[in-house]
Protein backbone atom coordinates (compact mmCIF):
# COMPACT_ATOMS: atom_id res chain seq x y z
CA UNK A 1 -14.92 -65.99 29.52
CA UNK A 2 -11.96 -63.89 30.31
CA UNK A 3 -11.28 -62.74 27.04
CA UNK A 4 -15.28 -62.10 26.48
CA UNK A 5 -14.68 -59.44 29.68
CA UNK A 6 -11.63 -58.32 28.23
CA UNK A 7 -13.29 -57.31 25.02
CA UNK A 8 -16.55 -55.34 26.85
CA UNK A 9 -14.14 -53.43 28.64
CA UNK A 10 -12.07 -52.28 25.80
CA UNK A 11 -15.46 -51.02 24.65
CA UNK A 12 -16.52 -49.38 27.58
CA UNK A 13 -13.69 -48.06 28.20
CA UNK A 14 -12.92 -45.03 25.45
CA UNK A 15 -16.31 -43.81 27.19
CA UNK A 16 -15.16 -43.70 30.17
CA UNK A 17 -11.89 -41.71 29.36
CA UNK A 18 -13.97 -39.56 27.08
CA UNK A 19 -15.98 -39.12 30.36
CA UNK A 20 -13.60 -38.52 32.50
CA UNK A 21 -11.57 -35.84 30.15
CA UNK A 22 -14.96 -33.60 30.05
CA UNK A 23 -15.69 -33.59 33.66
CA UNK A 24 -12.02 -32.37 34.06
CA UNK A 25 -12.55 -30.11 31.83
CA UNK A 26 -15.49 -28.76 33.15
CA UNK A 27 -13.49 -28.23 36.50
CA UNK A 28 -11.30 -26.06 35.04
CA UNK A 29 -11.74 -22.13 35.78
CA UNK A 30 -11.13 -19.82 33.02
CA UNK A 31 -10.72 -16.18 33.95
CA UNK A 32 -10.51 -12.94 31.25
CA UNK A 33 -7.13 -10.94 30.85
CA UNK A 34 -7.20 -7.72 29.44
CA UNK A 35 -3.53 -7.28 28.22
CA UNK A 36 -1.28 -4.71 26.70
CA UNK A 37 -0.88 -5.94 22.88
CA UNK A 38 2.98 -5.49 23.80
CA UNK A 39 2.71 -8.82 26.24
CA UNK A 40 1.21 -10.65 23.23
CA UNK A 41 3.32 -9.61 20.63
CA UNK A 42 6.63 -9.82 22.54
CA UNK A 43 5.66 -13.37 23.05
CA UNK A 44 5.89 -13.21 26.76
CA UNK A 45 2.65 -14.07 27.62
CA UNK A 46 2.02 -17.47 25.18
CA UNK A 47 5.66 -18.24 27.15
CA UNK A 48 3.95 -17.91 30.80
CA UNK A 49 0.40 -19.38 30.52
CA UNK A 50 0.71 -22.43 30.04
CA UNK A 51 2.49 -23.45 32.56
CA UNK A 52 0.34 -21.15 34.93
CA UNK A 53 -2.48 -23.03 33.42
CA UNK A 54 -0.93 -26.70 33.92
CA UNK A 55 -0.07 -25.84 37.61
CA UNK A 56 -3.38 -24.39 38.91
CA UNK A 57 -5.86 -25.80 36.39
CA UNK A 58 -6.74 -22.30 35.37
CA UNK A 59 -7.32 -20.74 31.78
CA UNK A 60 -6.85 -17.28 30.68
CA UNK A 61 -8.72 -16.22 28.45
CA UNK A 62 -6.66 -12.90 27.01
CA UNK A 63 -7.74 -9.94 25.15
CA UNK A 64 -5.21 -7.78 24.07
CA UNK A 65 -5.54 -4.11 23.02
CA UNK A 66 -4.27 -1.06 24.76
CA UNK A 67 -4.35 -0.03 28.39
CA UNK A 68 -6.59 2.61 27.79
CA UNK A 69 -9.18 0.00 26.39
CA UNK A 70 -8.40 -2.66 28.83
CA UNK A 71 -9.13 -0.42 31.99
CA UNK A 72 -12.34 0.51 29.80
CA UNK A 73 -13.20 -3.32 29.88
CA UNK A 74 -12.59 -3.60 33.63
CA UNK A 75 -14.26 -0.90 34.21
CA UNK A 76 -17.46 -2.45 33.07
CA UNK A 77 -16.49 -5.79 34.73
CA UNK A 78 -16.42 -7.82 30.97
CA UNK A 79 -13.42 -8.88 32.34
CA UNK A 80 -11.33 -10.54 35.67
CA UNK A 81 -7.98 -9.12 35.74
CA UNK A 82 -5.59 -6.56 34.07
CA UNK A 83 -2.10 -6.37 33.04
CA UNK A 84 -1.12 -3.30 31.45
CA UNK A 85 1.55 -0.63 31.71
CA UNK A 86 0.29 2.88 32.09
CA UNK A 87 0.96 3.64 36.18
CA UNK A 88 -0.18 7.12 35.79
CA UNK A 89 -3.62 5.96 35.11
CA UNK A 90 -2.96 2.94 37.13
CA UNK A 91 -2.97 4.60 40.10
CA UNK A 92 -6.43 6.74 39.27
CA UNK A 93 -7.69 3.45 38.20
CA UNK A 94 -7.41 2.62 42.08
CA UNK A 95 -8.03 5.56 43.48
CA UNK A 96 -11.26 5.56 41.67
CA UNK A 97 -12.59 2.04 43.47
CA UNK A 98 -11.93 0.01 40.41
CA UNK A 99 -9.28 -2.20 41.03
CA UNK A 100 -7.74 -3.26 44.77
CA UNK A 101 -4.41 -3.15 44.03
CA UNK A 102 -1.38 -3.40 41.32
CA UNK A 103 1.45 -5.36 41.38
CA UNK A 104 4.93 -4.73 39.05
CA UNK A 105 6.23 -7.77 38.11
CA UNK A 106 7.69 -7.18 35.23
CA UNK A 107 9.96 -4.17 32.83
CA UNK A 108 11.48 -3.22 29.71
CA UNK A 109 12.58 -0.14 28.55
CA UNK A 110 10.97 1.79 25.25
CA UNK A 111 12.84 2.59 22.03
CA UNK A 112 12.37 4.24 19.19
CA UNK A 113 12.51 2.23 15.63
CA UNK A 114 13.42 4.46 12.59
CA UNK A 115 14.43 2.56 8.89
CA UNK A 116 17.98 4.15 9.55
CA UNK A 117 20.82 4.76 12.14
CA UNK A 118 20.44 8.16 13.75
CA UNK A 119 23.46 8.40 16.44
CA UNK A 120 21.76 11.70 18.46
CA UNK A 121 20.45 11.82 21.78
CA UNK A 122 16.41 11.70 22.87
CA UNK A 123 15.95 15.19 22.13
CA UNK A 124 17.98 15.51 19.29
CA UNK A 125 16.30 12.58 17.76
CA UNK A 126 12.97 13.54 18.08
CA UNK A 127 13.72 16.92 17.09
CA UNK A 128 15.26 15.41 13.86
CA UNK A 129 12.33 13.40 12.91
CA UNK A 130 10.10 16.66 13.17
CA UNK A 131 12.57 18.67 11.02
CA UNK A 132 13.52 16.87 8.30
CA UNK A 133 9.68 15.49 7.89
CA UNK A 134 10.50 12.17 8.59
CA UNK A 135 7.37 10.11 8.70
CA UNK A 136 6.45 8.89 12.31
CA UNK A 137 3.62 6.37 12.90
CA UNK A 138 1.38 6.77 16.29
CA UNK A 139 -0.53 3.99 18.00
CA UNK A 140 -3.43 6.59 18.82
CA UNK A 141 -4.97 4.23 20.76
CA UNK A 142 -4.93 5.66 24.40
CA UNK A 143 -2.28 2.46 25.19
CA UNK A 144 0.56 3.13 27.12
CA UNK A 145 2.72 3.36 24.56
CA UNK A 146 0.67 6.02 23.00
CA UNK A 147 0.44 7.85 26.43
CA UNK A 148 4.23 7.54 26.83
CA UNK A 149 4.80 9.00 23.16
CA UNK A 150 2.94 11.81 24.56
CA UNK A 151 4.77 12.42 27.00
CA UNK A 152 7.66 12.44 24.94
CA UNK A 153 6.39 15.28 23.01
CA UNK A 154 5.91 17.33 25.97
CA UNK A 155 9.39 16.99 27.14
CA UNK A 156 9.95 18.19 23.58
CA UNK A 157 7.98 21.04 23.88
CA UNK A 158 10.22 22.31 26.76
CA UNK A 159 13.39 21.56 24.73
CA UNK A 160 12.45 23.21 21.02
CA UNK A 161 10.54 25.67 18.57
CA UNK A 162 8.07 23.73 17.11
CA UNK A 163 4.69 23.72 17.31
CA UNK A 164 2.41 21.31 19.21
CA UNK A 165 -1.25 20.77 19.54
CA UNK A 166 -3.88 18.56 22.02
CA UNK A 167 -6.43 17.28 19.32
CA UNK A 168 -8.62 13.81 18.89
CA UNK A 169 -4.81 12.85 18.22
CA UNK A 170 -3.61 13.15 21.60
CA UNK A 171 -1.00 15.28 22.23
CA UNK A 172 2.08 15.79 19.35
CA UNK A 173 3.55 18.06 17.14
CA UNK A 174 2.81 19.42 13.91
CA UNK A 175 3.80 18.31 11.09
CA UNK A 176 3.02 16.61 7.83
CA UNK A 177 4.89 13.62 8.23
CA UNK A 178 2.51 12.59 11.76
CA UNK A 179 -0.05 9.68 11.11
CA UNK A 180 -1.98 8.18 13.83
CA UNK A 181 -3.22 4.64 13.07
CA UNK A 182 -5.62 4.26 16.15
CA UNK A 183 -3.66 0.26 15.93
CA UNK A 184 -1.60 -1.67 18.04
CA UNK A 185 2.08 -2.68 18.73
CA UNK A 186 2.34 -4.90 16.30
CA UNK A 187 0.35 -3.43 13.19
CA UNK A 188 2.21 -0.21 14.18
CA UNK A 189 5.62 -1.65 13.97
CA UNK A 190 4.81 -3.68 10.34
CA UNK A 191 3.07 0.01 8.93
CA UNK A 192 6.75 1.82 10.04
CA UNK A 193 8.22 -0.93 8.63
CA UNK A 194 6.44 -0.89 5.20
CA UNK A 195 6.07 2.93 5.09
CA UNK A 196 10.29 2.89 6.27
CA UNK A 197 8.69 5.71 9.27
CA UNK A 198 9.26 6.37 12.97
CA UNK A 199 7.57 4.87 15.51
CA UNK A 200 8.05 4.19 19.67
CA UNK A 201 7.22 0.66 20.57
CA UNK A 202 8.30 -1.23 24.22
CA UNK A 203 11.81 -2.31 23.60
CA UNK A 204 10.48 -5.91 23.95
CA UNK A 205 8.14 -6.11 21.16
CA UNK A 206 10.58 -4.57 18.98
CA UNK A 207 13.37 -7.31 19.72
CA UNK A 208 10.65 -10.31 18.79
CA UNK A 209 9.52 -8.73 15.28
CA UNK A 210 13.21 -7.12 14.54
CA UNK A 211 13.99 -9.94 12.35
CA UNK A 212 11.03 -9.51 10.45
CA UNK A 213 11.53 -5.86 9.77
CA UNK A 214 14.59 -3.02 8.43
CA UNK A 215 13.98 -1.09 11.34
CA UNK A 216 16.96 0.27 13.54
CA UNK A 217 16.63 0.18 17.37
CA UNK A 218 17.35 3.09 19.26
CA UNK A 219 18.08 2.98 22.81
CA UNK A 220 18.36 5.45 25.06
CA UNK A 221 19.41 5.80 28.78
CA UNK A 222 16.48 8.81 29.79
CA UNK A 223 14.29 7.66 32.96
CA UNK A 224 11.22 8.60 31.23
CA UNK A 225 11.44 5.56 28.70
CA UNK A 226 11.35 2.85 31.29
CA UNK A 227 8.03 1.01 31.15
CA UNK A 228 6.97 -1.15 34.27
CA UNK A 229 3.81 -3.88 33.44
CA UNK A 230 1.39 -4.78 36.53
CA UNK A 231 -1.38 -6.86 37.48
CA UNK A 232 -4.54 -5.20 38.71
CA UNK A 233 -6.74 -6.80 40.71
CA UNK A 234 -10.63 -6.30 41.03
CA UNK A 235 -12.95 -7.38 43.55
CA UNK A 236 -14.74 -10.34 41.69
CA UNK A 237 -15.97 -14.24 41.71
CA UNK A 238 -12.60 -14.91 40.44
CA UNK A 239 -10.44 -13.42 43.24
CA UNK A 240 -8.90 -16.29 44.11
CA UNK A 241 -7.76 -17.05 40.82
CA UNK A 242 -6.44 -13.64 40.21
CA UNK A 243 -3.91 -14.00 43.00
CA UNK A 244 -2.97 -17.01 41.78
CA UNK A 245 -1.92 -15.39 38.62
CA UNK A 246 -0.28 -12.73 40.24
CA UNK A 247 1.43 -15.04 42.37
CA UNK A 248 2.67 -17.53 39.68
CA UNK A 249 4.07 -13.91 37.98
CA UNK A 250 5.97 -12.58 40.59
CA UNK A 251 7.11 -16.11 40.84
CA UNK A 252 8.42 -16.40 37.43
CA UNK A 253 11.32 -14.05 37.67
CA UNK A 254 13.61 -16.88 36.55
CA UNK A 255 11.20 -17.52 32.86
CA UNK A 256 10.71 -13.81 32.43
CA UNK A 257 14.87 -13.13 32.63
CA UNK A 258 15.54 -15.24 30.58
CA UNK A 259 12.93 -15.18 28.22
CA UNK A 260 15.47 -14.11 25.10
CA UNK A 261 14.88 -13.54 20.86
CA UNK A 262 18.24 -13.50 19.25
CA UNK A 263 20.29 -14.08 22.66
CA UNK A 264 18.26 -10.63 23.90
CA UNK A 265 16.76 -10.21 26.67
CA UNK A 266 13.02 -8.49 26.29
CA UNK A 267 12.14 -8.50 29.85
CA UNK A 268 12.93 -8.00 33.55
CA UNK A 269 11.48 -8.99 36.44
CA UNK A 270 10.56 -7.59 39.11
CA UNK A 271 10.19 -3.71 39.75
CA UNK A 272 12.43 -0.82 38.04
CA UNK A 273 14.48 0.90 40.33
CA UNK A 274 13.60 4.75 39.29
């Protein structure tokens, strides 16, 4: 008799497991990220989530394109929460009701890759590229990155001759050797890579693909190239799950640190001290 209860149970019971598995499932709150593609091609975030996911029972969802298109998506609530790295716009975002607050948690620096060693300064550099028709590869995405090349070229512009223009392009200078892929970090990086051109990526994204690419890194020490990433918040069903995840990032200083490619460190925590 024992062993005929014995046997019903071991048939009962895979149902009950199977059961049990899709009500916790079911409990488990998934939120939308819009993300800079630099957090998904640096690797950082695949590193994070899934422990933020095994501690609160919360998935994320992420979509990654550029800030420019990720405050576009919040903007028209089709998603919960926003990590990008474009404070100027940031801060508008705010000011213009859209988001509650942002929070720096994290920072890199950007670089310029080139398929050879050019020991020059920022300015000299960039000045360089324009005059010997190097060919330079643009996001021209309204991302960060592409808003911080800009800005690059109008430092330029106060620090040279040549000539610049404000077209569907953005903002850049003229010359034949400019293409603007309208792309993100990653496809950027492989075109530069395959084309042997220019291009600006965060300094993070750049250490994770280097070993799949020619492409030189070029650091440099000027303020203007340090790139802080925050968490927005917006005021939505998933509030509470939002914090959580900003939480859980500004209390993973220790993973983000020492997140490393090669021995290299591709992030920082916390905020830049500028």
């Amino acid at each position: 008799m024992n062993r005929f209860i014995f046997a019903i149970l071991l048939l009962i019971f895979p149902s009950i497991q199977g059961c049990l598995q899709v009500e916790e499932e079911s409990n488990q709150e998934t939120i939308l990220l819009a993300t800079t593609t630099s957090l998904r091609d640096s690797g950082l975030l695949g590193e994070l989530l899934p422990e933020f996911t095994e501690q609160t029972n919360i998935h994320v969802d992420v979509i990654a394109v550029g800030s420019g298109a990720a405050m576009t998506l919040a903007k028209n609530n089709d998603v919960d929460v926003l990590i990008v790295h474009d404070p100027e716009r940031e801060k508008q975002f705010i000011e213009n009701g859209l988001a509650e607050n942002r929070t720096t948690f994290a920072w890199n620096r950007f670089v310029l890759l080139g398929p050879h060693s050019m020991n020059r300064d920022l300015i000299e550099t960039l000045n360089t590229i324009i005059e010997e028709n190097y060919c330079f590869i643009s996001r021209g995405d309204e991302s960060g990155t592409h808003q911080k090349e800009q800005a690059l070229w109008r430092m330029l512009s106060n620090n040279s001759n040549h000539t610049f223009v404000e077209d569907s392009l953005g903002y850049h200078p003229v010359w034949d050797g400019y293409q603007s892929i309208g792309q993100g970090m990653g496809a950027a990086i492989t075109i530069s890579n395959e084309l042997e051109c220019w291009t600006i990526s965060d300094r993070g994204t750049a250490l994770y693909r280097q070993s799949n690419t020619n492409l030189i890194i070029h650091d440099f020490s000027e303020s203007i190239l340090i790139n802080p990433y925050s968490i927005l918040l917006m005021d939505n069903e998933h509030n509470t799950a939002t914090i959580s995840l900003k939480e859980f990032l500004l209390s993973s200083s220790t993973e983000i640190n020492n997140y490393r490619v090669n021995n290299e460190t591709l992030f920082f925590s916390g905020n830049p001290d500028i």
